[in-house]
PDB file of N, CA and C in Angstrom:
ATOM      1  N   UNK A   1      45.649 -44.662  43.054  1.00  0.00           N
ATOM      2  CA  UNK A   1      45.080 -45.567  42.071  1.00  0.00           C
ATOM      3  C   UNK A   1      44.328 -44.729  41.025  1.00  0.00           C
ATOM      4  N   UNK A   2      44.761 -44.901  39.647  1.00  0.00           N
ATOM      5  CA  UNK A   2      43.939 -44.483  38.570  1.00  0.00           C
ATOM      6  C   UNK A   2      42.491 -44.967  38.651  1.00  0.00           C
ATOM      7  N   UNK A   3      41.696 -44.214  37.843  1.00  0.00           N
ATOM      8  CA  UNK A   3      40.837 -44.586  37.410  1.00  0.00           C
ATOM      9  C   UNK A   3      40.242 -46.040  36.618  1.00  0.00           C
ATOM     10  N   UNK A   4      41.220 -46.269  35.757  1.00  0.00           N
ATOM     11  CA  UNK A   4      41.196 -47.692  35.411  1.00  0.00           C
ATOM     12  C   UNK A   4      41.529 -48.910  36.180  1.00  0.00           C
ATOM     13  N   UNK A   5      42.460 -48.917  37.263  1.00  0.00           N
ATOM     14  CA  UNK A   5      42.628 -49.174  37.891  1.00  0.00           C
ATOM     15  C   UNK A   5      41.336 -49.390  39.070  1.00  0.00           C
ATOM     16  N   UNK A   6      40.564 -48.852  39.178  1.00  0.00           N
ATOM     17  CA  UNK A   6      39.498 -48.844  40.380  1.00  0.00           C
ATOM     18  C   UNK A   6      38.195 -49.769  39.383  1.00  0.00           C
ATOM     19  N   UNK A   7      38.283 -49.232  38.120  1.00  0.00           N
ATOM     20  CA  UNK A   7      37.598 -49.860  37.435  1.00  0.00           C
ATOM     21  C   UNK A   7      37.680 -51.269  37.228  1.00  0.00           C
ATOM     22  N   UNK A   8      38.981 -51.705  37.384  1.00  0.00           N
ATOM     23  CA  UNK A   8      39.211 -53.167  36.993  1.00  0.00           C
ATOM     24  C   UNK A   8      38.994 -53.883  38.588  1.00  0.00           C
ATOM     25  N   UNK A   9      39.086 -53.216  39.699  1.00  0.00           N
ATOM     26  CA  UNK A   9      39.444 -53.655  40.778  1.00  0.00           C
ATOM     27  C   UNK A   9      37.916 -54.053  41.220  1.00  0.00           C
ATOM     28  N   UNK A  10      36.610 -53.075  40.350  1.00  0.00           N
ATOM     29  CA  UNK A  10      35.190 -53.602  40.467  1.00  0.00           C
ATOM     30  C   UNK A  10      34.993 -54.577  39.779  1.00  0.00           C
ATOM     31  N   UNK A  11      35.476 -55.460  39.017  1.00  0.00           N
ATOM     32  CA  UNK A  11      34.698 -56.176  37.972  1.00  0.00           C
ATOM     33  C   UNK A  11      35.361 -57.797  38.645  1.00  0.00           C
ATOM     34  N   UNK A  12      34.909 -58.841  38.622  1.00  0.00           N
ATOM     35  CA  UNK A  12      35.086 -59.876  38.864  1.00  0.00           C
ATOM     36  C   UNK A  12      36.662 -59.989  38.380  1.00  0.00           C
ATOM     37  N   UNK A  13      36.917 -61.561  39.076  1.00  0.00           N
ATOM     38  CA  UNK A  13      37.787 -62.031  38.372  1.00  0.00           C
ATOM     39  C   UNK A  13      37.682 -62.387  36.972  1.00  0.00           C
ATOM     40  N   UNK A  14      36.723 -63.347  36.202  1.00  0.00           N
ATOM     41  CA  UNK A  14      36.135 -63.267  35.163  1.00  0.00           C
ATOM     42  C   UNK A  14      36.081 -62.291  34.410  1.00  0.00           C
ATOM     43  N   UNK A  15      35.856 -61.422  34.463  1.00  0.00           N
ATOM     44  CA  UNK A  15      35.788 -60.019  33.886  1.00  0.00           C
ATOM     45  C   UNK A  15      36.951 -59.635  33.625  1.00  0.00           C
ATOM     46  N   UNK A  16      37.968 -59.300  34.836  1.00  0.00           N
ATOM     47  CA  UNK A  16      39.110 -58.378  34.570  1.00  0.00           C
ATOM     48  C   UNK A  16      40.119 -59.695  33.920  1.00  0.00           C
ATOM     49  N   UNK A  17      39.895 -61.056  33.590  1.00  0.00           N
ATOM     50  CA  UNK A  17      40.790 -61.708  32.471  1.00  0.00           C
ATOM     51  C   UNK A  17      40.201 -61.615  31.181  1.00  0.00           C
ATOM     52  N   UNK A  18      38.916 -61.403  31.110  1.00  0.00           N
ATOM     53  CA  UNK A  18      38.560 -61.297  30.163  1.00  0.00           C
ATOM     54  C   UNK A  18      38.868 -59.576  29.149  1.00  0.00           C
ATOM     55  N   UNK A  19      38.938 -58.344  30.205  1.00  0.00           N
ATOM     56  CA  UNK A  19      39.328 -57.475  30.316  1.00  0.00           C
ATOM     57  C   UNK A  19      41.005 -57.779  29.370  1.00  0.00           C
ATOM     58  N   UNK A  20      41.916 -58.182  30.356  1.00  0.00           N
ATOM     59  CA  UNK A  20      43.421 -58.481  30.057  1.00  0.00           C
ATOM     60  C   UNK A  20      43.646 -59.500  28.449  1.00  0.00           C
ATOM     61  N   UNK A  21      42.509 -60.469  28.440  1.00  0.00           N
ATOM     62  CA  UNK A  21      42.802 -60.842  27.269  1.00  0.00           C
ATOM     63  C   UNK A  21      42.386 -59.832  25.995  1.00  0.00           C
ATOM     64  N   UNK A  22      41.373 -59.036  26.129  1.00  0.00           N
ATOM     65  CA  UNK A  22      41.075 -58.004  25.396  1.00  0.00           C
ATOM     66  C   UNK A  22      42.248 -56.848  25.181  1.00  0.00           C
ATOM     67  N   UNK A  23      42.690 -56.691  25.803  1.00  0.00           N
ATOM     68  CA  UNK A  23      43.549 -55.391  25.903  1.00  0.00           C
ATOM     69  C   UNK A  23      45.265 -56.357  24.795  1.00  0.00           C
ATOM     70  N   UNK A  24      45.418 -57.481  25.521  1.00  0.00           N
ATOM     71  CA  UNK A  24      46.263 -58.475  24.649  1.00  0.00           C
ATOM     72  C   UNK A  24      46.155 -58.171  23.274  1.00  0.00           C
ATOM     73  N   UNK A  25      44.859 -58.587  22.716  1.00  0.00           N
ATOM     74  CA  UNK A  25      44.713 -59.040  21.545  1.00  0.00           C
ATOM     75  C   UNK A  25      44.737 -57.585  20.700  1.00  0.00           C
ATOM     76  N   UNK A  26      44.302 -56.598  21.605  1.00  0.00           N
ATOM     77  CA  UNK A  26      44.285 -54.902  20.887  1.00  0.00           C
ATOM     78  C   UNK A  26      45.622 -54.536  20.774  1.00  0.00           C
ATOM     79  N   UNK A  27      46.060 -54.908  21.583  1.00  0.00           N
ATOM     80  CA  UNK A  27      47.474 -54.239  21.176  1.00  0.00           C
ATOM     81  C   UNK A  27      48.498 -55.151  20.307  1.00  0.00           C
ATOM     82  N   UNK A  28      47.925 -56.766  19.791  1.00  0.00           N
ATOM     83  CA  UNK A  28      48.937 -56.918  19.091  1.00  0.00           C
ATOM     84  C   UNK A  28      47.775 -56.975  17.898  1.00  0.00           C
ATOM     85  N   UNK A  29      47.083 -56.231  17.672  1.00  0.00           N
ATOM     86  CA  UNK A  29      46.194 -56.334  15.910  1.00  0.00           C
ATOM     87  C   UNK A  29      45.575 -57.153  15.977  1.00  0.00           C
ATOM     88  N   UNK A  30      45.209 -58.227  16.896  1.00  0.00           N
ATOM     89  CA  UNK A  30      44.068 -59.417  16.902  1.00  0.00           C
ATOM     90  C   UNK A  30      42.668 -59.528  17.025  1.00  0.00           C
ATOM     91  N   UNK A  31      41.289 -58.371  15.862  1.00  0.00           N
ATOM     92  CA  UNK A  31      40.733 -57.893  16.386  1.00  0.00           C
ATOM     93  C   UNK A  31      39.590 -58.308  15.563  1.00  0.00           C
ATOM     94  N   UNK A  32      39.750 -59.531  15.654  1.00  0.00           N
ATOM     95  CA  UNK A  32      38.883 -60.507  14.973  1.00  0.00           C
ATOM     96  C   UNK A  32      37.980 -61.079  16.255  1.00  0.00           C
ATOM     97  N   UNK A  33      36.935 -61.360  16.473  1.00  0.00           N
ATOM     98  CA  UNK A  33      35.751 -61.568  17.442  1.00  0.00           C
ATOM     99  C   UNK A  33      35.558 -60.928  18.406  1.00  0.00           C
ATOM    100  N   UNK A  34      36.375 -59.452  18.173  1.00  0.00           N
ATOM    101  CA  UNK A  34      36.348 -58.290  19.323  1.00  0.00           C
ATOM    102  C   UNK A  34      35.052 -57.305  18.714  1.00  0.00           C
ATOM    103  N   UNK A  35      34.015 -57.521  19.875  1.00  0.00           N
ATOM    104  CA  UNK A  35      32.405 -56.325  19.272  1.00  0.00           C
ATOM    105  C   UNK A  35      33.395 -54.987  19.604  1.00  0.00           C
ATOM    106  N   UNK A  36      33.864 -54.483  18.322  1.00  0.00           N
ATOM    107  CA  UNK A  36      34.383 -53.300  18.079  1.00  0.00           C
ATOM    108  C   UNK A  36      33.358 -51.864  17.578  1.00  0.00           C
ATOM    109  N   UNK A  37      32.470 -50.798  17.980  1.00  0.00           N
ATOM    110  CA  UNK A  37      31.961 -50.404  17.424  1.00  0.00           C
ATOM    111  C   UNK A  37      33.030 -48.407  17.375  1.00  0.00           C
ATOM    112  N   UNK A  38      32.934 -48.166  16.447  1.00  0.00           N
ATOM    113  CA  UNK A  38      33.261 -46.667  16.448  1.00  0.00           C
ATOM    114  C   UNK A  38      32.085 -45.500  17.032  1.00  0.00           C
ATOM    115  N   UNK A  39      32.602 -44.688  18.179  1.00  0.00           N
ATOM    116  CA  UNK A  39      31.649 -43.803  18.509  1.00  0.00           C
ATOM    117  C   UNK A  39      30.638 -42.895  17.412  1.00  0.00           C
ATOM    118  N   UNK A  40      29.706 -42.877  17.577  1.00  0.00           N
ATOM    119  CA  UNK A  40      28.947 -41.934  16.450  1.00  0.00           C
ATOM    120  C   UNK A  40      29.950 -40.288  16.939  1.00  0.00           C
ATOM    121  N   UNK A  41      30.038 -39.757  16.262  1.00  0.00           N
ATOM    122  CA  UNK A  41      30.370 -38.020  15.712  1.00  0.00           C
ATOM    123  C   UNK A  41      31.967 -37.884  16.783  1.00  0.00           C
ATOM    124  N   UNK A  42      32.741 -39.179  16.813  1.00  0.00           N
ATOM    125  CA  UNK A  42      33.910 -39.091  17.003  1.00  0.00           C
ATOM    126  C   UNK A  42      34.982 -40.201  15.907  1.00  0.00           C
ATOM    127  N   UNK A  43      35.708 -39.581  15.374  1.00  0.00           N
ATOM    128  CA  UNK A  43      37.002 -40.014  14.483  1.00  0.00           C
ATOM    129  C   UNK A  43      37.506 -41.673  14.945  1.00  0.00           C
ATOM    130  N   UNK A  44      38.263 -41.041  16.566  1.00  0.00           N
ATOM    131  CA  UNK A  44      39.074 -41.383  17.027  1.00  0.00           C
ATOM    132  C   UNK A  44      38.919 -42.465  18.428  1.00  0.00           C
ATOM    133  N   UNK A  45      37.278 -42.706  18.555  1.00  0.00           N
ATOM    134  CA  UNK A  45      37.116 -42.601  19.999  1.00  0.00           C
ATOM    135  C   UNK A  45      36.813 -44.408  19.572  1.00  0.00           C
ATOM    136  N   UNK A  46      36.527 -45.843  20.073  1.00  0.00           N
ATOM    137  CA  UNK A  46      35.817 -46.670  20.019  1.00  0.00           C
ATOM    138  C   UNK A  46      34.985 -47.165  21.369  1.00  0.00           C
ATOM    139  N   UNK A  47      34.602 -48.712  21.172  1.00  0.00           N
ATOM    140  CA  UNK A  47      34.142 -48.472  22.385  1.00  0.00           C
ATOM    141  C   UNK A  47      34.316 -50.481  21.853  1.00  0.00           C
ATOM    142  N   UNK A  48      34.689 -51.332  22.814  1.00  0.00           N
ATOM    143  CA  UNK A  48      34.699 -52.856  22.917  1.00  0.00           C
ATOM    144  C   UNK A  48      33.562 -53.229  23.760  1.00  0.00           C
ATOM    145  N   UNK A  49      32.427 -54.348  23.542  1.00  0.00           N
ATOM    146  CA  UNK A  49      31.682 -54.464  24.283  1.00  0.00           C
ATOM    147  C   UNK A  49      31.698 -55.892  24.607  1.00  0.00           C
ATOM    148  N   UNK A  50      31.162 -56.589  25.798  1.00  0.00           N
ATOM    149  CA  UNK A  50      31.108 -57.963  25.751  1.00  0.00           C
ATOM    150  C   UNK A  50      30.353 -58.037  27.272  1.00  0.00           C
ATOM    151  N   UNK A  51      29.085 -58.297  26.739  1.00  0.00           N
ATOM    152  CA  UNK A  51      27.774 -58.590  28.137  1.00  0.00           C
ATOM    153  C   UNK A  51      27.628 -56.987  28.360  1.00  0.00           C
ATOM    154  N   UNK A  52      27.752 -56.559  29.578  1.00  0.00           N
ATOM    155  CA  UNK A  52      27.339 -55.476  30.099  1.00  0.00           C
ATOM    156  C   UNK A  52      28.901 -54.425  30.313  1.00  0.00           C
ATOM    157  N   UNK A  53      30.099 -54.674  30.091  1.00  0.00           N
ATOM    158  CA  UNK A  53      31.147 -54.504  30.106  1.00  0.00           C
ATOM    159  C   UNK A  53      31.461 -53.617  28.700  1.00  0.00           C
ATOM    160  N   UNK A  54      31.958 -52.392  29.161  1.00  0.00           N
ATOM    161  CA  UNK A  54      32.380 -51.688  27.720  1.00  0.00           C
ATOM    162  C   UNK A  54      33.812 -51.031  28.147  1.00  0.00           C
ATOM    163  N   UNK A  55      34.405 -51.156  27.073  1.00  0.00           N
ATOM    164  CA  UNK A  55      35.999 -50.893  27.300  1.00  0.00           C
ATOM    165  C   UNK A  55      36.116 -49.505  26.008  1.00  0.00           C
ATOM    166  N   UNK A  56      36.089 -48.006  26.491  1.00  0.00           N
ATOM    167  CA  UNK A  56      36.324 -47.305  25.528  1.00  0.00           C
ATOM    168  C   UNK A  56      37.757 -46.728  25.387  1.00  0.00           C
ATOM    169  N   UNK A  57      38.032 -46.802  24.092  1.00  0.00           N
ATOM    170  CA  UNK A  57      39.934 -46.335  23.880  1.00  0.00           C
ATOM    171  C   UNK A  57      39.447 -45.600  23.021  1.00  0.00           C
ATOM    172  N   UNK A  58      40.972 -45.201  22.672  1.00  0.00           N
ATOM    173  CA  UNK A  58      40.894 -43.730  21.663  1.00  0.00           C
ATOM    174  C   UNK A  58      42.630 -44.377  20.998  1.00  0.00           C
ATOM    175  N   UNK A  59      42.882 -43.922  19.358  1.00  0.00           N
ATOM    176  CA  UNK A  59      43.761 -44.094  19.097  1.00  0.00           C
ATOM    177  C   UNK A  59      44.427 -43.224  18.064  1.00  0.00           C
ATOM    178  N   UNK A  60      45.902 -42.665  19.081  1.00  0.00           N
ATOM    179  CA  UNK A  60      46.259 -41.658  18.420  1.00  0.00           C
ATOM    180  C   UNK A  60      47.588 -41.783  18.367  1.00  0.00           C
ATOM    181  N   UNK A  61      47.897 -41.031  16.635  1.00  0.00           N
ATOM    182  CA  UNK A  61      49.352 -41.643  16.480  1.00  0.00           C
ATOM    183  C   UNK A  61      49.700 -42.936  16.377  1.00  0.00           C
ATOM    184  N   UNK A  62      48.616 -43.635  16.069  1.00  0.00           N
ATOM    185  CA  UNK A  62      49.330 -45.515  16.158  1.00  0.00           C
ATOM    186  C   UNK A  62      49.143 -46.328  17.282  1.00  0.00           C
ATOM    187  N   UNK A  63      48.876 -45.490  18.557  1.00  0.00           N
ATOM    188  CA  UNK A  63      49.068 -45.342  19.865  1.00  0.00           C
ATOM    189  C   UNK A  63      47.517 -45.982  20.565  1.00  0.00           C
ATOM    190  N   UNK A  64      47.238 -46.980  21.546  1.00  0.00           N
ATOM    191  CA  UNK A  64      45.975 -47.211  22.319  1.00  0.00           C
ATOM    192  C   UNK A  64      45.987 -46.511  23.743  1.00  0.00           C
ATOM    193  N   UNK A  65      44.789 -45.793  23.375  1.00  0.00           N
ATOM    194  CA  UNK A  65      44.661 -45.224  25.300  1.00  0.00           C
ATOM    195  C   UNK A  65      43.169 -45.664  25.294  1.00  0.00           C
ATOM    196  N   UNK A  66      43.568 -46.294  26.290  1.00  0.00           N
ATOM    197  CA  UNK A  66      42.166 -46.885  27.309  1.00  0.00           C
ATOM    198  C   UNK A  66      41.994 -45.225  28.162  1.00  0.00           C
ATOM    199  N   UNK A  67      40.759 -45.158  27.569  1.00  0.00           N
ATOM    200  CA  UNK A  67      39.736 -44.162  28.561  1.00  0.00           C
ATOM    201  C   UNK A  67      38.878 -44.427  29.571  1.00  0.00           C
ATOM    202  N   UNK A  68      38.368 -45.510  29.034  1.00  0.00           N
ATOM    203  CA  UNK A  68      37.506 -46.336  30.477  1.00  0.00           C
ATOM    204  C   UNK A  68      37.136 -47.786  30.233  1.00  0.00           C
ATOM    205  N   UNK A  69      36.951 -48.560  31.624  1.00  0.00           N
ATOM    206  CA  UNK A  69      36.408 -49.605  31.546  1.00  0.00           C
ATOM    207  C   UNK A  69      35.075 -49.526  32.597  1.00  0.00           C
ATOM    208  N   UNK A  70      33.875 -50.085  32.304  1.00  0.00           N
ATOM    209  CA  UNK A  70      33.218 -49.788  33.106  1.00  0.00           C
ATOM    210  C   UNK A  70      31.617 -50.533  32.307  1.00  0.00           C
ATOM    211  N   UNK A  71      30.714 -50.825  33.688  1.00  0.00           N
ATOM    212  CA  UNK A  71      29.419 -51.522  33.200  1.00  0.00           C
ATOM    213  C   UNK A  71      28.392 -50.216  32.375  1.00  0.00           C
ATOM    214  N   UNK A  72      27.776 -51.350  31.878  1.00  0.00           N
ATOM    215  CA  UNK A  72      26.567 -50.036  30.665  1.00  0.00           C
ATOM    216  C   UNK A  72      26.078 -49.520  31.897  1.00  0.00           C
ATOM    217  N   UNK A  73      25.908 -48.167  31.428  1.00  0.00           N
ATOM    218  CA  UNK A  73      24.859 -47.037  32.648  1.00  0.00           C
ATOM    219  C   UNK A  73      24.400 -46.415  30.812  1.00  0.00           C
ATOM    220  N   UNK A  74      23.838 -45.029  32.103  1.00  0.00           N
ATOM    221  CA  UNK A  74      23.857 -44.162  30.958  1.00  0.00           C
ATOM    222  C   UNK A  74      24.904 -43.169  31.044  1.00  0.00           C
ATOM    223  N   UNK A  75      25.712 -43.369  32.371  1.00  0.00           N
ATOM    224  CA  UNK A  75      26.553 -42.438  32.106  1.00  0.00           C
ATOM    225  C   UNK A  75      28.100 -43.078  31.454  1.00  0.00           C
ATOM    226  N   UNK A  76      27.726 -44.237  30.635  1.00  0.00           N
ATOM    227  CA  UNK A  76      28.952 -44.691  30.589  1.00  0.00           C
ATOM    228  C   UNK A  76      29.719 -43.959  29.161  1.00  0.00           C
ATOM    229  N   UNK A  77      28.903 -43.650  28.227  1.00  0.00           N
ATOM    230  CA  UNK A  77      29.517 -42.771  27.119  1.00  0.00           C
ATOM    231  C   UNK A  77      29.990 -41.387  27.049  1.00  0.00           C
ATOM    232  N   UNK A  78      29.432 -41.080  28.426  1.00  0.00           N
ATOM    233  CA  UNK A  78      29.737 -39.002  28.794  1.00  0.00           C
ATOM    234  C   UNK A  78      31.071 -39.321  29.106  1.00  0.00           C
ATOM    235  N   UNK A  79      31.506 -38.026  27.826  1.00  0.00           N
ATOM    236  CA  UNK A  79      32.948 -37.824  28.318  1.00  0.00           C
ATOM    237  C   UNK A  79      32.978 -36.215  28.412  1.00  0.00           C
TER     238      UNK A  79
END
């Protein structure tokens, strides 16, 4: 099991649809009432937030990679 995978497997049911509808709407351009913020002193990196839940991707080439899903810590932005 990936990492994302273990990640989604912690979060409620609630969560991981809310998770799946997020990931939906990113990948078809629907990114209208999505809290989208861009990392400070990265290009490429974002981060989706909603309650205590942050979903960070990176997009390259056109391309979405989910890097993590996971609750606010402080270690949730160390990459």
């Amino acid at each position: 099991m990936d990492k994302i995978e273990k990640a989604l497997a912690r979060l409620s049911k609630k969560e991981r649809a809310w998770v799946r509808d997020m990931l939906l709407r990113l990948r078809s351009g629907d990114y209208q009432g999505l809290n989208i913020k861009k990392l400070k002193g990265r290009d490429d990196i974002f981060r989706i937030r909603k309650g205590d839940i942050r979903v960070l991707y990176q997009v390259r080439g056109g391309r979405i990679f989910i890097l993590a899903i996971d609750r606010r810590s402080e270690e949730t932005y160390k990459m």
